[in-house]
C-alpha atoms as a PDB file:
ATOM      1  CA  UNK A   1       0.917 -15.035 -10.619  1.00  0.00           C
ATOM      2  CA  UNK A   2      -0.843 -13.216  -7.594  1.00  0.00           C
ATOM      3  CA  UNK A   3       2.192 -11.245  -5.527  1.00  0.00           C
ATOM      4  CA  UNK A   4       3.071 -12.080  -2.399  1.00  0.00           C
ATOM      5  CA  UNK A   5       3.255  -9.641   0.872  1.00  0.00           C
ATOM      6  CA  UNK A   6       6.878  -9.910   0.792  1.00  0.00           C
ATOM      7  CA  UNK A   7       7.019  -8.523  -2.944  1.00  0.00           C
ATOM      8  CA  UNK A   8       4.287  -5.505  -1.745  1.00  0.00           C
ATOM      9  CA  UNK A   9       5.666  -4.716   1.389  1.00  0.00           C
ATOM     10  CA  UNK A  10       8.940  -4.074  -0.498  1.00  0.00           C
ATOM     11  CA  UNK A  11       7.045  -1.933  -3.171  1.00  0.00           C
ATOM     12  CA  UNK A  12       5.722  -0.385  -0.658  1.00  0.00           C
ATOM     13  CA  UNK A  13       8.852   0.546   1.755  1.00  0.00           C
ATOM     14  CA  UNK A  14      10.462   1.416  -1.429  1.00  0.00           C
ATOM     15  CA  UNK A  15       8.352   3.797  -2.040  1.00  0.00           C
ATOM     16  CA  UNK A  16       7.853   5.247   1.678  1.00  0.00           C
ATOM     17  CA  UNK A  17      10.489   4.680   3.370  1.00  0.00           C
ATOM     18  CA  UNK A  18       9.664   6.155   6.541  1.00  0.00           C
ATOM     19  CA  UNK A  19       6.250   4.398   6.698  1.00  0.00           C
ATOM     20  CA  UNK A  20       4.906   1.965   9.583  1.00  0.00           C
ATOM     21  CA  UNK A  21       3.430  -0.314   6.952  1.00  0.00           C
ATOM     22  CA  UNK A  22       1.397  -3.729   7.964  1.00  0.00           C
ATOM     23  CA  UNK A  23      -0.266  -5.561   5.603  1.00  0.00           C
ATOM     24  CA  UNK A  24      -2.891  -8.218   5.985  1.00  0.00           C
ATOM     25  CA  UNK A  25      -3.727 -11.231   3.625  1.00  0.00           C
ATOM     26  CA  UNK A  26      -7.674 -10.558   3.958  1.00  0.00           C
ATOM     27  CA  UNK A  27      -8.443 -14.173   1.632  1.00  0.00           C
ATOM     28  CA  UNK A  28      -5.473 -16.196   1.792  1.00  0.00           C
ATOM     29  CA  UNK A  29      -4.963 -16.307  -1.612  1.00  0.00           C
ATOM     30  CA  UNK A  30      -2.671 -14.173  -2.079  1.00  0.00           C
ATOM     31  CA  UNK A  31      -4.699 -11.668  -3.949  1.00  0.00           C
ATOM     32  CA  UNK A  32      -7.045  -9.490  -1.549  1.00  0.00           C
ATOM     33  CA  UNK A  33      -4.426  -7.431   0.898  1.00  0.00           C
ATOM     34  CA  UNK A  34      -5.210  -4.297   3.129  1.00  0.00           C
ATOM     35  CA  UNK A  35      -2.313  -2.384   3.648  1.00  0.00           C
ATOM     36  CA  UNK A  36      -2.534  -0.028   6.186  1.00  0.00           C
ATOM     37  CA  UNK A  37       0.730   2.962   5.674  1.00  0.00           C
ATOM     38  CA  UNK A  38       1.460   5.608   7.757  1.00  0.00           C
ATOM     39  CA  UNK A  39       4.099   8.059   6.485  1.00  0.00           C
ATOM     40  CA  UNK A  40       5.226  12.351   6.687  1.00  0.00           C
ATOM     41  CA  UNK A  41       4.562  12.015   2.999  1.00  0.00           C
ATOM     42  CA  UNK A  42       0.760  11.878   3.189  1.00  0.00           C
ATOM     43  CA  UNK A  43       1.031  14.824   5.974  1.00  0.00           C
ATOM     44  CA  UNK A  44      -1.463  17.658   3.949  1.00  0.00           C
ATOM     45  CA  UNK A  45      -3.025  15.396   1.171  1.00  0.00           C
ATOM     46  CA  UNK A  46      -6.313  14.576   0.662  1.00  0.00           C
ATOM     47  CA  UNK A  47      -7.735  10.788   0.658  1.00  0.00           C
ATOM     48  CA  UNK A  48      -7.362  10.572  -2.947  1.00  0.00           C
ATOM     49  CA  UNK A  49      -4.195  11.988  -3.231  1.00  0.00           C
ATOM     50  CA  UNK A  50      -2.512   9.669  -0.838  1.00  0.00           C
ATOM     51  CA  UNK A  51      -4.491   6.202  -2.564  1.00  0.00           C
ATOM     52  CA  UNK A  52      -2.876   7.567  -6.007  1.00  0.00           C
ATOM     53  CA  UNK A  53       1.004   7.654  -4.654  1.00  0.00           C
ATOM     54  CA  UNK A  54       0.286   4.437  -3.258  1.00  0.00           C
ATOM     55  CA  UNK A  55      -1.041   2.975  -6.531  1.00  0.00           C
ATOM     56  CA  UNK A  56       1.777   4.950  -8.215  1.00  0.00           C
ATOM     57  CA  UNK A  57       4.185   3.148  -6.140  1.00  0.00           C
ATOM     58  CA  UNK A  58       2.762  -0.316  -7.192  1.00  0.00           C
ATOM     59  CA  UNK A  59       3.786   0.753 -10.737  1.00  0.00           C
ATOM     60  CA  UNK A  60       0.510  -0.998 -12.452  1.00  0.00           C
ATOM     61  CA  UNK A  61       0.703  -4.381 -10.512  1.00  0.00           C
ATOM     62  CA  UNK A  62      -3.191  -3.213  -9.419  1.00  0.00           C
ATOM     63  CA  UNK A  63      -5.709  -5.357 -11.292  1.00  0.00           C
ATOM     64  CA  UNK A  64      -2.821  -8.037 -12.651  1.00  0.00           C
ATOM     65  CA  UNK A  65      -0.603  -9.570  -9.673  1.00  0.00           C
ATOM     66  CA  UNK A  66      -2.560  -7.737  -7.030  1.00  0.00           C
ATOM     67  CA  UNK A  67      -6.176  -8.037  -7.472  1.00  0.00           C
ATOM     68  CA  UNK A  68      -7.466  -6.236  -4.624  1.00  0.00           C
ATOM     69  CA  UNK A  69      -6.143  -3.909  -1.915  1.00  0.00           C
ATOM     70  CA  UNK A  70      -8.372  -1.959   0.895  1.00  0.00           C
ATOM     71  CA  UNK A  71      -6.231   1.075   1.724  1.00  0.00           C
ATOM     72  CA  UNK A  72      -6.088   2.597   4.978  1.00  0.00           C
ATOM     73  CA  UNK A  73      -3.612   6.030   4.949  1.00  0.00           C
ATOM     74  CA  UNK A  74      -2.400   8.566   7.341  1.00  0.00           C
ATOM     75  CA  UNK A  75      -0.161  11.241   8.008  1.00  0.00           C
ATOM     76  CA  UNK A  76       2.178  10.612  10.817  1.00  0.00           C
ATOM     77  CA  UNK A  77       0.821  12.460  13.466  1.00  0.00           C
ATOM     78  CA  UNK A  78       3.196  14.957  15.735  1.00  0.00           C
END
C-alpha cells in the first residue's frame, strides 16, 4: 500500500520538528513525492549526510510504501 503525504509528512515532522516541510505528489499515485525540509539540524552537514537522517527517519518505508522521493535539504539559514 503506497503511503500517503499525510503518513510522510508526519514521519517527517516527527523526526524534525522544527522543519518547514512541503511535500509534493510529483505522479499522483501516491508513490513519487519530493519533499523539500528545511531544519537547524542539517546546519553543518554535507548533502549526503542530511539525505541519510531523512531516510533514517522514514525507518525503511523507502523502496516498499514509498517508492520514490526527490529530496531537496537545507540548513535554516540565520
Amino acid at each position: 500500500m503506497p503511503m500517503s503525504v499525510s503518513d510522510l509528512d508526519a514521519s517527517l515532522r516527527a523526526a524534525f520538528p522544527d522543519a518547514d516541510i512541503s511535500i509534493d505528489d510529483l505522479a499522483g499515485d501516491g508513490d513519487h513525492y519530493r519533499a523539500r525540509i528545511v531544519s537547524d539540524v542539517f546546519k553543518g552537514l554535507s548533502r549526503v549526510r542530511q539525505h541519510k537522517l531523512v531516510y533514517a527517519a522514514l525507518e525503511g518505508r523507502m523502496g516498499g510504501e514509498l517508492h520514490a522521493l526527490a529530496l531537496e535539504t537545507a540548513a535554516r539559514e540565520g
